[in-house]
C-alpha atoms as a PDB file:
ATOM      1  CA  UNK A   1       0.000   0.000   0.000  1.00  0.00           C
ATOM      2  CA  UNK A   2       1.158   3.855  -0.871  1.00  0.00           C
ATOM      3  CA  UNK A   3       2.438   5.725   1.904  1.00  0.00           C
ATOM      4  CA  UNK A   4      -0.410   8.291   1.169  1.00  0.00           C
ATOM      5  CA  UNK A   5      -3.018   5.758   1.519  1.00  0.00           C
ATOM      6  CA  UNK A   6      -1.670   4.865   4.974  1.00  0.00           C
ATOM      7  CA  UNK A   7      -1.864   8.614   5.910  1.00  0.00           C
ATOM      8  CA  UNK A   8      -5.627   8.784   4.225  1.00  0.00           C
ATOM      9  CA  UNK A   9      -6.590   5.791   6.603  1.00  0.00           C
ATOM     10  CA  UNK A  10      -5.198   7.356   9.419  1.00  0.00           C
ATOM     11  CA  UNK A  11      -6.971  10.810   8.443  1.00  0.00           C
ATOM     12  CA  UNK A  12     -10.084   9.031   7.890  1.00  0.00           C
ATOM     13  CA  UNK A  13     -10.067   7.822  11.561  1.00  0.00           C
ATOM     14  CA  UNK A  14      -8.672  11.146  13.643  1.00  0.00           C
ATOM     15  CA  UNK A  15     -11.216  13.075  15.050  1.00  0.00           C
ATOM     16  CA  UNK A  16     -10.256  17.213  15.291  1.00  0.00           C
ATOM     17  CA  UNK A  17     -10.658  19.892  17.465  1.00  0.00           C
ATOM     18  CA  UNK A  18     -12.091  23.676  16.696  1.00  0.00           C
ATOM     19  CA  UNK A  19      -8.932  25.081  17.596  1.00  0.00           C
ATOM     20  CA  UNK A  20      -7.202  22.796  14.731  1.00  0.00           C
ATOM     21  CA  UNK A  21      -7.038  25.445  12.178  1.00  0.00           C
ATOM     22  CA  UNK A  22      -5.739  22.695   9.935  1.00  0.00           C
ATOM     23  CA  UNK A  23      -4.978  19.491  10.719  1.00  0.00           C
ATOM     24  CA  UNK A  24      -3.226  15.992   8.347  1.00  0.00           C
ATOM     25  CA  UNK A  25      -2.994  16.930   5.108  1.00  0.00           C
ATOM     26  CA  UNK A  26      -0.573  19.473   4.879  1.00  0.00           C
ATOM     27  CA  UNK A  27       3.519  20.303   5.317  1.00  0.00           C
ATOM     28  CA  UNK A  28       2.159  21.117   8.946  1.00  0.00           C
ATOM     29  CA  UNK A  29      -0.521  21.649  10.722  1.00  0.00           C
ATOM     30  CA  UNK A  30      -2.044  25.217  11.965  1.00  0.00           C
ATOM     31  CA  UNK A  31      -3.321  25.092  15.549  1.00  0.00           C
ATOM     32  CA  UNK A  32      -5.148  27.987  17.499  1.00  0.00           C
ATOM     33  CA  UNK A  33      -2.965  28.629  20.822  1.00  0.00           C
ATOM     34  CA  UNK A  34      -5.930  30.413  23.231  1.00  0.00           C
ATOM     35  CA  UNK A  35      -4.831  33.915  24.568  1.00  0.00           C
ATOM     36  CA  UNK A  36      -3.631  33.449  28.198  1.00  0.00           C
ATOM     37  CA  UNK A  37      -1.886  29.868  27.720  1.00  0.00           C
ATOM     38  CA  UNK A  38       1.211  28.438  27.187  1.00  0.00           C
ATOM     39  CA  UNK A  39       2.468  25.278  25.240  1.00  0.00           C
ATOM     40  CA  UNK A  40       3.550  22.463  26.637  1.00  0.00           C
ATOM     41  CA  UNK A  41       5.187  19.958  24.424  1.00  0.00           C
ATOM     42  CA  UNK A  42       6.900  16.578  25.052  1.00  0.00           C
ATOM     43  CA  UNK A  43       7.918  13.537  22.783  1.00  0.00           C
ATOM     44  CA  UNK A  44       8.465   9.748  23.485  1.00  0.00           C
ATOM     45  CA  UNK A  45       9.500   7.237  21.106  1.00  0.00           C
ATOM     46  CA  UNK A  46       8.358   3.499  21.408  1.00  0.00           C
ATOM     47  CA  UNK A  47      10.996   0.480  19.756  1.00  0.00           C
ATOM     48  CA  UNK A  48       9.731  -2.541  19.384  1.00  0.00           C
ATOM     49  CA  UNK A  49      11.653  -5.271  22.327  1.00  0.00           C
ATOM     50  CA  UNK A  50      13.076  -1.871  23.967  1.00  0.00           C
ATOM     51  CA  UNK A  51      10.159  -0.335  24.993  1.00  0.00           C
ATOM     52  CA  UNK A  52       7.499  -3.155  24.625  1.00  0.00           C
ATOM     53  CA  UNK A  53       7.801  -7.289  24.294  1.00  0.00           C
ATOM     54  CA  UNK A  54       7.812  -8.322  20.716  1.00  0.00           C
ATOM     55  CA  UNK A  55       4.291  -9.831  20.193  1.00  0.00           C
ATOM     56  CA  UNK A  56       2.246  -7.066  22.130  1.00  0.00           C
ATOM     57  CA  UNK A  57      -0.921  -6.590  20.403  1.00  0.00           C
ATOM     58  CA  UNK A  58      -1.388  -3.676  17.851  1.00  0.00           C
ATOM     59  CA  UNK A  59      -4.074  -1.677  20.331  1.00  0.00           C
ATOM     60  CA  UNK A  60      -1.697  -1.996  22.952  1.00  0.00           C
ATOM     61  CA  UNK A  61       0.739  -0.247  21.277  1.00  0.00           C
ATOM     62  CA  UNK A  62      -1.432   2.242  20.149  1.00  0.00           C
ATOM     63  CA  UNK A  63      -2.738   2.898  23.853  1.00  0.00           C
ATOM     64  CA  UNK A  64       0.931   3.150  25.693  1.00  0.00           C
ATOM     65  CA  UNK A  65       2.576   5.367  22.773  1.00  0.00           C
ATOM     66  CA  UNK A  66       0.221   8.064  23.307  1.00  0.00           C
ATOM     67  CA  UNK A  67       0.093   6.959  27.266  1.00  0.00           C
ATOM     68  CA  UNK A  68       3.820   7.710  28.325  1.00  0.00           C
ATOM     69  CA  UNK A  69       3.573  11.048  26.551  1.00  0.00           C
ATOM     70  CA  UNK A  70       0.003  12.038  28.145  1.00  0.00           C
ATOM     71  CA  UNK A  71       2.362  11.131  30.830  1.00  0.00           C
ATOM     72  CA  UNK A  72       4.764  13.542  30.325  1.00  0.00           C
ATOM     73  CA  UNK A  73       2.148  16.206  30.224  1.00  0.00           C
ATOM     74  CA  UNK A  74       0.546  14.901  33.267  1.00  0.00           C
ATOM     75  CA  UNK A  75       3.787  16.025  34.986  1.00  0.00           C
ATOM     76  CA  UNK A  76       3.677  19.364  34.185  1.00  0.00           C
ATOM     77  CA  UNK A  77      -0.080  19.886  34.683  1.00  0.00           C
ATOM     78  CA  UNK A  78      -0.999  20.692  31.116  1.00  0.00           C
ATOM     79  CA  UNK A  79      -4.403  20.016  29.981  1.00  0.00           C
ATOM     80  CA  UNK A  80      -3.718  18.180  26.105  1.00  0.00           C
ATOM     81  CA  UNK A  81      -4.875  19.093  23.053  1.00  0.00           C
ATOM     82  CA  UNK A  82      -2.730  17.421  20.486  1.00  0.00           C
ATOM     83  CA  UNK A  83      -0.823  15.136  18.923  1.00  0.00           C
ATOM     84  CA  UNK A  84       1.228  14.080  15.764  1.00  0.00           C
ATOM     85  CA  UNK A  85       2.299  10.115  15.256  1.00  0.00           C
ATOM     86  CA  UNK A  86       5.381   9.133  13.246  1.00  0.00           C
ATOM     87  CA  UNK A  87       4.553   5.622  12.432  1.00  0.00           C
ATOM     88  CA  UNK A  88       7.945   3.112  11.303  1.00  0.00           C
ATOM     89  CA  UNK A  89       6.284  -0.034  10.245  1.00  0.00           C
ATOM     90  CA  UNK A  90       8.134  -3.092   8.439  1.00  0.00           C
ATOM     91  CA  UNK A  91       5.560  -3.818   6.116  1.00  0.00           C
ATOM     92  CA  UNK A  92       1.956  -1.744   5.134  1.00  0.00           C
ATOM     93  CA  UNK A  93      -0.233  -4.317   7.267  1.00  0.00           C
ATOM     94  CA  UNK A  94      -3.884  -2.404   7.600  1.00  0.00           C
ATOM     95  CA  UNK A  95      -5.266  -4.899   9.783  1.00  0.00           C
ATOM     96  CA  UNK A  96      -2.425  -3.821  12.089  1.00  0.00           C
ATOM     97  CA  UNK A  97      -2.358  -0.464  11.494  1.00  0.00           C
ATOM     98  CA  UNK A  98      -6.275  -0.493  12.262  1.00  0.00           C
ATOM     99  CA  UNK A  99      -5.795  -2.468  15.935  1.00  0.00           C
ATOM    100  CA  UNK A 100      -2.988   0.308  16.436  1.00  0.00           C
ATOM    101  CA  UNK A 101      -5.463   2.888  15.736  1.00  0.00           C
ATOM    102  CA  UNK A 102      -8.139   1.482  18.119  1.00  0.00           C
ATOM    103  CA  UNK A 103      -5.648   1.654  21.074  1.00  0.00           C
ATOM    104  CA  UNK A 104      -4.481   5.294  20.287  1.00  0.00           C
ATOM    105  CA  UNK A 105      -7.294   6.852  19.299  1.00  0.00           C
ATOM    106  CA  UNK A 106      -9.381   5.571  22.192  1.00  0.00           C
ATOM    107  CA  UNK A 107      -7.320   7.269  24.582  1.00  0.00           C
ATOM    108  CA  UNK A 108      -7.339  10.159  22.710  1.00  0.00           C
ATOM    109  CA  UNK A 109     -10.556  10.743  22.286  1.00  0.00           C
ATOM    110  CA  UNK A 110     -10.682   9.912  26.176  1.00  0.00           C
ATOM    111  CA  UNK A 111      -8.715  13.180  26.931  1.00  0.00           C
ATOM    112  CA  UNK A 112      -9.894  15.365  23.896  1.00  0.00           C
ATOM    113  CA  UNK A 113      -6.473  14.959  21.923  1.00  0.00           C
ATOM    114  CA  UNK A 114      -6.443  15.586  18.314  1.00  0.00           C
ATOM    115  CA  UNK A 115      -4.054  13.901  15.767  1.00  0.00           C
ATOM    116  CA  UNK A 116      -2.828  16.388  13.317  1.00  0.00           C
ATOM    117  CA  UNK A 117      -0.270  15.190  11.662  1.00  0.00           C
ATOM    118  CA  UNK A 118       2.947  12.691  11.873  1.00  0.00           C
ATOM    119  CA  UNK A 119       4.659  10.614   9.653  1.00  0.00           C
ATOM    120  CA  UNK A 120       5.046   7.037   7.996  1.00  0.00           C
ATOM    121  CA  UNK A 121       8.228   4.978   6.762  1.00  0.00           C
ATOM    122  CA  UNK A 122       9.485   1.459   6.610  1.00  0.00           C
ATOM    123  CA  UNK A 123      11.732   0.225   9.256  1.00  0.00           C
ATOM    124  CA  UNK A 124      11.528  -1.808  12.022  1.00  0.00           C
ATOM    125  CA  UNK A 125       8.856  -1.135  14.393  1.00  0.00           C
ATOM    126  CA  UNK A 126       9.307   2.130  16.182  1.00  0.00           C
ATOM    127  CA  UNK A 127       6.567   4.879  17.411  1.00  0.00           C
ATOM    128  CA  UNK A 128       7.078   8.207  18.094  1.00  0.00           C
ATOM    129  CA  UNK A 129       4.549  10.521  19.291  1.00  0.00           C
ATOM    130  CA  UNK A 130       4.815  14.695  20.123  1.00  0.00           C
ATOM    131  CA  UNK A 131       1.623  15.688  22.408  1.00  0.00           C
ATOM    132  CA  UNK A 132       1.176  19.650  23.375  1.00  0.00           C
ATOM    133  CA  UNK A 133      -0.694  20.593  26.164  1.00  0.00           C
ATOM    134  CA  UNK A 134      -2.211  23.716  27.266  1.00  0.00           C
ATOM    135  CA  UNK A 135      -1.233  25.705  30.547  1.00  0.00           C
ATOM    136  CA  UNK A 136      -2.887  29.083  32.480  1.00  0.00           C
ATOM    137  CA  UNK A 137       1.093  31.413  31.849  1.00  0.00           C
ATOM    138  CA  UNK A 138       3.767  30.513  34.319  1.00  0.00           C
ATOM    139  CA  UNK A 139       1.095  27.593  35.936  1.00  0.00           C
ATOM    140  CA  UNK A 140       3.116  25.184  34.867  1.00  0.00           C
ATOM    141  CA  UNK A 141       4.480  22.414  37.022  1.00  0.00           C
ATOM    142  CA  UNK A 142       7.786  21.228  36.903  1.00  0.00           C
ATOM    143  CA  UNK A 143      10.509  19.764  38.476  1.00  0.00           C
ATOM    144  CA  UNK A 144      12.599  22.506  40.161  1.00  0.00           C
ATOM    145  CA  UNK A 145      10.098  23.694  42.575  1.00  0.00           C
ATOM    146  CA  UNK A 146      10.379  20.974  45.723  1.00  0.00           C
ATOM    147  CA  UNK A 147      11.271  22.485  49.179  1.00  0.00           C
ATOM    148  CA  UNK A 148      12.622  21.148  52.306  1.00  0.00           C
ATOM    149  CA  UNK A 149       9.986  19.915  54.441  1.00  0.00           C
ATOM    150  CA  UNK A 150       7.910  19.490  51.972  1.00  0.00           C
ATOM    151  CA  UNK A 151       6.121  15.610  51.638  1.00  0.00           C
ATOM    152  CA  UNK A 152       6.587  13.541  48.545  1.00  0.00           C
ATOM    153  CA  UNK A 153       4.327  11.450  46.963  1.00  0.00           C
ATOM    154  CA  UNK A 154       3.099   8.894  44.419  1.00  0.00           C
ATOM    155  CA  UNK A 155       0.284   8.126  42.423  1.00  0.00           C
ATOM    156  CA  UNK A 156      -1.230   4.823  42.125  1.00  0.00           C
ATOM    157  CA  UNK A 157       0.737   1.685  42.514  1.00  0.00           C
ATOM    158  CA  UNK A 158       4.168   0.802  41.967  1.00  0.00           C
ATOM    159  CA  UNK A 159       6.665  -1.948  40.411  1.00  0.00           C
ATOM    160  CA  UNK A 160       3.321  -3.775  38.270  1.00  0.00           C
ATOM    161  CA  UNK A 161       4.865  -2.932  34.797  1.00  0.00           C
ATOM    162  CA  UNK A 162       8.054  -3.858  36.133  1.00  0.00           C
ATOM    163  CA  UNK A 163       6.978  -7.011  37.236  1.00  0.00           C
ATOM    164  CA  UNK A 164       5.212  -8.282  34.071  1.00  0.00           C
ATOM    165  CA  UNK A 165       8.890  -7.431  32.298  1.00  0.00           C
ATOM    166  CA  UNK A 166      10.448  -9.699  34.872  1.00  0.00           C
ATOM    167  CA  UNK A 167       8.057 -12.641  34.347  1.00  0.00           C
ATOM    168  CA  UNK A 168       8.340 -12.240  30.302  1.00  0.00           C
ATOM    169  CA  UNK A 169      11.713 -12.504  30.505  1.00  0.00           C
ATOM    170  CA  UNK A 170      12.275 -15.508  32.242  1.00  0.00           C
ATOM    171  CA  UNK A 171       9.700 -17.120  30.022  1.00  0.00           C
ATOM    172  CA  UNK A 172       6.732 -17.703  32.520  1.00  0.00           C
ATOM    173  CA  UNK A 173       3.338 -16.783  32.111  1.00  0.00           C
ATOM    174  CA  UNK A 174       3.185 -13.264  33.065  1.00  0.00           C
ATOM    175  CA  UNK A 175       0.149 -12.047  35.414  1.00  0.00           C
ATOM    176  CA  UNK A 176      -3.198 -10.431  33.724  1.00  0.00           C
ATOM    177  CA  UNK A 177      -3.390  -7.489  36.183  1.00  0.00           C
ATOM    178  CA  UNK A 178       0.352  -6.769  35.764  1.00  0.00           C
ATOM    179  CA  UNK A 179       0.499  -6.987  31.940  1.00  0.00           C
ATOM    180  CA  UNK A 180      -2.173  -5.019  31.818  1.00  0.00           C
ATOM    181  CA  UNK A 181      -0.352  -2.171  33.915  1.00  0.00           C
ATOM    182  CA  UNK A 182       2.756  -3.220  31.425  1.00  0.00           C
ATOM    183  CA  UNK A 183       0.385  -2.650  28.217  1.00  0.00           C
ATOM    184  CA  UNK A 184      -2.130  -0.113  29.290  1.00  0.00           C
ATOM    185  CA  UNK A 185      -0.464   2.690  31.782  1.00  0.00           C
ATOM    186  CA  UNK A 186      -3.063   5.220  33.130  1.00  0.00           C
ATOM    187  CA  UNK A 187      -1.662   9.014  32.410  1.00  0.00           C
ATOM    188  CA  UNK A 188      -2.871  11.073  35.660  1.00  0.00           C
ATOM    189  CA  UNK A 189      -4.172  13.554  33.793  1.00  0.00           C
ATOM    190  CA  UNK A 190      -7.100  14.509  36.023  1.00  0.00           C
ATOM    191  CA  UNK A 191      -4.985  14.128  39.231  1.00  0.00           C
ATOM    192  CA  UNK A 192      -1.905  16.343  37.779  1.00  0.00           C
ATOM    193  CA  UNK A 193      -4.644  18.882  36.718  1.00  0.00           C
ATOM    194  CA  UNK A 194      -6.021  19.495  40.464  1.00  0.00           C
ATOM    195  CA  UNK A 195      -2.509  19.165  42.057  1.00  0.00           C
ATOM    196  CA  UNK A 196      -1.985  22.964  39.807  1.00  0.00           C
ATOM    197  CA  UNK A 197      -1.100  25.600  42.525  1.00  0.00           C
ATOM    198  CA  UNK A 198      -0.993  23.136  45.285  1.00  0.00           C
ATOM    199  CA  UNK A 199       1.872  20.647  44.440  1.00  0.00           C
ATOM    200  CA  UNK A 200       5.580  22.325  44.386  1.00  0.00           C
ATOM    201  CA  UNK A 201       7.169  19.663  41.904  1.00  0.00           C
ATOM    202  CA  UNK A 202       6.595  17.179  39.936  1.00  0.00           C
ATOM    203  CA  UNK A 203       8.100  13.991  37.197  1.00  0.00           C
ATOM    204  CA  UNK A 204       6.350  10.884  35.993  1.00  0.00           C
ATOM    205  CA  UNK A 205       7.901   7.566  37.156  1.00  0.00           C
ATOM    206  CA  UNK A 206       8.922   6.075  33.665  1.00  0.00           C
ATOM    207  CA  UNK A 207      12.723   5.107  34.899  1.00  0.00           C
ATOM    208  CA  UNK A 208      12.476   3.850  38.251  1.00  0.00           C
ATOM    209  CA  UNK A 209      11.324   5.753  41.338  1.00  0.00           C
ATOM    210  CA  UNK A 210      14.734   6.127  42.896  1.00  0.00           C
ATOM    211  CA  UNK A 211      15.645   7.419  39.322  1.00  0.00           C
ATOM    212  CA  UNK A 212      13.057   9.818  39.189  1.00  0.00           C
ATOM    213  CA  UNK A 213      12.948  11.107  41.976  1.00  0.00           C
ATOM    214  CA  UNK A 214      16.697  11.976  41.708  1.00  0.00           C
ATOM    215  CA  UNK A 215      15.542  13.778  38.293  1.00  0.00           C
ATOM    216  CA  UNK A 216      13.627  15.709  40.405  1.00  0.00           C
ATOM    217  CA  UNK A 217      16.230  16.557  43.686  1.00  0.00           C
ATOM    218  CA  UNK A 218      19.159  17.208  40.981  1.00  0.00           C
ATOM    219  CA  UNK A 219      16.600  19.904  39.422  1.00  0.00           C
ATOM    220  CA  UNK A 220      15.251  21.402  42.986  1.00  0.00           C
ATOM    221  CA  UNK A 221      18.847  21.607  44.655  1.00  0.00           C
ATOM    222  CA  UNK A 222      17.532  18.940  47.803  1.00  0.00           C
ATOM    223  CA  UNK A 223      17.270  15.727  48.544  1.00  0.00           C
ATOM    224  CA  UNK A 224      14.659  13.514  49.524  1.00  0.00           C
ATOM    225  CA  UNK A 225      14.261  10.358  51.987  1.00  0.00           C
ATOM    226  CA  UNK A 226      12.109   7.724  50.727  1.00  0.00           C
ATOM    227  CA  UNK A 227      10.603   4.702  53.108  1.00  0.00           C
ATOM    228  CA  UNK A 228      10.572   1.715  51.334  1.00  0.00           C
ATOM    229  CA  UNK A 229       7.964  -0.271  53.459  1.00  0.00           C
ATOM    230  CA  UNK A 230       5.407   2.677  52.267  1.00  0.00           C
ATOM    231  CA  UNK A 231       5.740   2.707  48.558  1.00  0.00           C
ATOM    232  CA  UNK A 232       2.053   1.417  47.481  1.00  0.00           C
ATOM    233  CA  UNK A 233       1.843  -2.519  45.839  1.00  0.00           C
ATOM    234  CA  UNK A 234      -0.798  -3.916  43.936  1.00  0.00           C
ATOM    235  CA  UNK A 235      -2.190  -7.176  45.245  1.00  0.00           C
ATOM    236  CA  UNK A 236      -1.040  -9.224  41.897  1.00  0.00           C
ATOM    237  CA  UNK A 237       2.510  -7.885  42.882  1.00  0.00           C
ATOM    238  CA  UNK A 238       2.196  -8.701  46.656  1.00  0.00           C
ATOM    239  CA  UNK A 239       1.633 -12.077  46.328  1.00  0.00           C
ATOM    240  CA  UNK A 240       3.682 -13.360  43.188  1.00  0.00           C
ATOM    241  CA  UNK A 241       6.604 -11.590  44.632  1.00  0.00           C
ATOM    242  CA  UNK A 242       8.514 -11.862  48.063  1.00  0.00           C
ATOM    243  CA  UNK A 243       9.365  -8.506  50.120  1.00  0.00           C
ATOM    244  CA  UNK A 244      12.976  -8.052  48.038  1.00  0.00           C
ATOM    245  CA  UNK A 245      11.890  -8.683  45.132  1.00  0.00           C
ATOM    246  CA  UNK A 246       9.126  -5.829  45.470  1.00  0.00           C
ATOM    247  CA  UNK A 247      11.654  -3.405  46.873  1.00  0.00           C
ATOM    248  CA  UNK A 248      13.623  -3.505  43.381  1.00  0.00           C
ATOM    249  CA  UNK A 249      10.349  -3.572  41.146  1.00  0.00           C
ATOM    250  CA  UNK A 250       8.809  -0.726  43.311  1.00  0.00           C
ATOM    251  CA  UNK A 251      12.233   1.462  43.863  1.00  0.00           C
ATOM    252  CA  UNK A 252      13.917   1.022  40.375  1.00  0.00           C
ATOM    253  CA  UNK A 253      12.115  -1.001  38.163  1.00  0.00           C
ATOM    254  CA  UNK A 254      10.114   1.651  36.047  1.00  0.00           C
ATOM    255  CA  UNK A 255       7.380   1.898  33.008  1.00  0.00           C
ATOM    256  CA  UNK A 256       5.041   2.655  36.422  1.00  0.00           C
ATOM    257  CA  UNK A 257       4.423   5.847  34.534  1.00  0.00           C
ATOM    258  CA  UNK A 258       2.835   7.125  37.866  1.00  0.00           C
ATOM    259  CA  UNK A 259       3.303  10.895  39.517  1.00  0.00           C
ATOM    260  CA  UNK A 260       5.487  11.612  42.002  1.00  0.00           C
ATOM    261  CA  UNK A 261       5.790  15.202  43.250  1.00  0.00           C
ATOM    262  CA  UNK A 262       6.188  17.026  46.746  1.00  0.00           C
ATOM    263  CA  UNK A 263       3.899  19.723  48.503  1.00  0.00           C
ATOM    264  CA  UNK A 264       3.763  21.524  51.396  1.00  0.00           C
ATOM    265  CA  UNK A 265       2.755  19.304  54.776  1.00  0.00           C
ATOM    266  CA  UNK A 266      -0.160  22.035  55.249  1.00  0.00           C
ATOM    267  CA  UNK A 267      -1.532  20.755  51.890  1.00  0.00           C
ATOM    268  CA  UNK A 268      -2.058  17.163  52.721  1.00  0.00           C
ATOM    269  CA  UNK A 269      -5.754  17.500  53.024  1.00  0.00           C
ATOM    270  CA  UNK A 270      -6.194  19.381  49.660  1.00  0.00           C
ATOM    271  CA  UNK A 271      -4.109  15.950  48.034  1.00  0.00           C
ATOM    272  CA  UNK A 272      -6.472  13.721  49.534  1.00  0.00           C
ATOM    273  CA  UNK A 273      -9.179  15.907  47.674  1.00  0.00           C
ATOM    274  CA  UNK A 274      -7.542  15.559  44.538  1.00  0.00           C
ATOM    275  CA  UNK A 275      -7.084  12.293  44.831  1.00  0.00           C
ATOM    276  CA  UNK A 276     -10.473  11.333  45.469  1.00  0.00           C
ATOM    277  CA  UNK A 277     -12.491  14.040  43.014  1.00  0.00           C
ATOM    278  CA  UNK A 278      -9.505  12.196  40.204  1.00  0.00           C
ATOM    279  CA  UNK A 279     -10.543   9.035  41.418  1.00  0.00           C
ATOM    280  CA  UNK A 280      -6.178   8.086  41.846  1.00  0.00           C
ATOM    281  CA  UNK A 281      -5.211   6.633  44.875  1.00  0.00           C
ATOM    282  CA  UNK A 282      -1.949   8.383  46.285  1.00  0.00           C
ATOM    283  CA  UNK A 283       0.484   7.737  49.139  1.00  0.00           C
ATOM    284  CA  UNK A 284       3.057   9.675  51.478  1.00  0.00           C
ATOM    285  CA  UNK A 285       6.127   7.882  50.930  1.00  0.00           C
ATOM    286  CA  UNK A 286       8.778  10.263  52.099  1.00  0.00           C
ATOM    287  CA  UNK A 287      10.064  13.999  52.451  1.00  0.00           C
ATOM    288  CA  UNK A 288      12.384  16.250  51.158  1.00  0.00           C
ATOM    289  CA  UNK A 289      15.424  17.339  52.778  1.00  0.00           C
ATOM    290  CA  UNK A 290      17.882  19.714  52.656  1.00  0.00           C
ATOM    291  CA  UNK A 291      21.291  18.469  50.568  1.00  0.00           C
ATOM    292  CA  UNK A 292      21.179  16.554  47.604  1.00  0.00           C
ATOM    293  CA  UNK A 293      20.627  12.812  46.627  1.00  0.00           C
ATOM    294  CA  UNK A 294      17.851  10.227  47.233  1.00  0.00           C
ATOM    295  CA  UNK A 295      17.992   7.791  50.393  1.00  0.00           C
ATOM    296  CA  UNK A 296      15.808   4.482  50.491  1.00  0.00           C
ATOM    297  CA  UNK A 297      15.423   3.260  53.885  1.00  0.00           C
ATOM    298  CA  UNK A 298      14.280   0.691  55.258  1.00  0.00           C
ATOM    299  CA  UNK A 299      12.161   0.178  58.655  1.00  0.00           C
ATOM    300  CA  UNK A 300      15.206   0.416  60.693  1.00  0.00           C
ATOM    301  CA  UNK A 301      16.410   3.653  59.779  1.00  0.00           C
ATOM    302  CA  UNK A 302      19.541   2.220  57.560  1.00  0.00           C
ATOM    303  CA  UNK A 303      20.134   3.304  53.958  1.00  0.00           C
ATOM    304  CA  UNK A 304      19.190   0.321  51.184  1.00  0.00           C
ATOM    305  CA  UNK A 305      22.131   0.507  48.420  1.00  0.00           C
ATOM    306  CA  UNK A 306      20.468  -1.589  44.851  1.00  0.00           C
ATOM    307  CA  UNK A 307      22.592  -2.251  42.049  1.00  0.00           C
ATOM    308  CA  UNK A 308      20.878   0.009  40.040  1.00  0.00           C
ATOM    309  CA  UNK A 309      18.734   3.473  40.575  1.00  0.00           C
ATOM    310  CA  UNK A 310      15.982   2.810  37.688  1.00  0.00           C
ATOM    311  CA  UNK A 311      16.640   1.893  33.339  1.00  0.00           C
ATOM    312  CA  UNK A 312      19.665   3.685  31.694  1.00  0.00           C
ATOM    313  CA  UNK A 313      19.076   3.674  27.957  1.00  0.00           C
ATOM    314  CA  UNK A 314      22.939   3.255  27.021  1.00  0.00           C
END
């Protein structure tokens, strides 16, 4: 199939947005920035056995290449509004490219995204997605802003994605509720969006907590003590895995693609708000401190040294 019939199928499929002056079609697309905000833009790229098993179904795909970027946005309390896809496929297979469509478009029409543009090639399997989001000026929430004293959190549950890696890899049959958390993460979009003005910082857990978390220190100038026996498990990952084997998963394992950000102690009851009117469970799992660095520790009060810190690409 002609790369322009590709692009007409995908046209065919995206739904638009009034503010999408114009939209796939063109060199570019022309889209209507509303007086007051600012853009917020972020990109992730998806290989196939890097970033996903080989095997994963189409939708799947679809779903977690516009999820980790959602993601992204999440984290820095933008409201999105659109997308583009560059699409590297081996071969022009519609029946694929229609399953991928499913996924992605699903969740974008689940959070009002429109796909204007993008790309398509032949290669191996890779993804790449650019959302933009929309911010109130200088509302933005990012990762410099954490202060000693204040409380750091996490959305949802850790170490699940993590977990269904672990059990693909060693060739046993990996868990329903943690492939699913492997296949389909859950952008906090509606929690990052009530956390505006009341969070000081935030990232999105896609390396590892410990990782991530350092991400965030390094930018703030602090550090932060984490308490490993309070990071939040799923029940799958409870039972199919014993107390070590959680710690890594939870600390360090990654894809969680969960929040975690600080705020001020005083603002614990505005959280639990949040978290309930997003319907996103969240837990106090440590503080930030003055000096720089993340320390894991464990019930006794002594520091827990892994291996590793979260994924390094290279």
């Amino acid at each position: 199939m002609p790369e322009f019939e590709l692009i007409e199928r995908i046209q065919a499929r995206a739904d638009t947005r009034s503010d999408v002056v114009l939209g796939i079609g063109d060199d570019a697309a022309v889209l209507q920035v509303p007086a007051g905000k600012q853009l917020v833009v972020a990109m992730d790229t998806l290989n196939a056995d890097v970033h996903f098993p080989a095997g994963t179904a189409a939708q799947d795909i679809g779903w977690k290449a516009l999820a980790v970027n959602l993601s992204d946005l999440a984290a820095m309390a933008a409201q999105p509004a659109w997308c583009t896809l560059s699409l590297s496929l081996p071969q022009a297979d519609l029946a694929w490219l229609d399953a991928f469509l499913d996924g992605f478009l699903a969740l974008a029409a689940h959070h009002g995204v429109a796909l204007v543009g993008g790309d398509t090639t032949r290669g191996p399997l890779s993804v790449c997605v650019t959302v933009h989001g929309l911010v109130d000026a200088g509302q933005a929430l990012r990762r410099d802003g954490a202060t000693p004293g204040d409380d750091l959190w996490v959305s949802g549950t850790l170490g699940d994605a993590a977990a269904a890696l672990a059990q693909w890899r060693e060739g046993v049959g990996i868990d329903v509720a943690l492939k699913a958390r492997l296949d389909r993460p859950v952008p906090r979009v509606s929690l990052a969006l009530a956390l505006a003005g009341v969070a000081h910082s935030c990232i999105d857990v896609s390396d590892g907590l410990l990782a991530d978390a350092g991400h965030l220190c390094a930018r703030s100038g602090v550090g932060a003590e984490i308490a490993l026996a309070g990071l939040p498990a799923s029940d799958a990952l409870r039972v199919l895995f014993d107390e070590e084997a959680r710690r890594v998963l939870q600390a360090t394992g990654g894809d969680d693609y969960e929040l975690c950000f600080s705020a001020p102690v005083q603002a614990r009851a505005m959280i639990e708000r949040a978290a309930a009117s997003s319907d996103t469970s969240v837990t106090r799992i440590g503080r930030i401190v003055a000096g720089k660095g993340v320390r894991a520790l464990l019930d006794d009060g002594t520091q827990w040294r892994p291996s590793h810190s979260g994924y390094v690409h290279f």
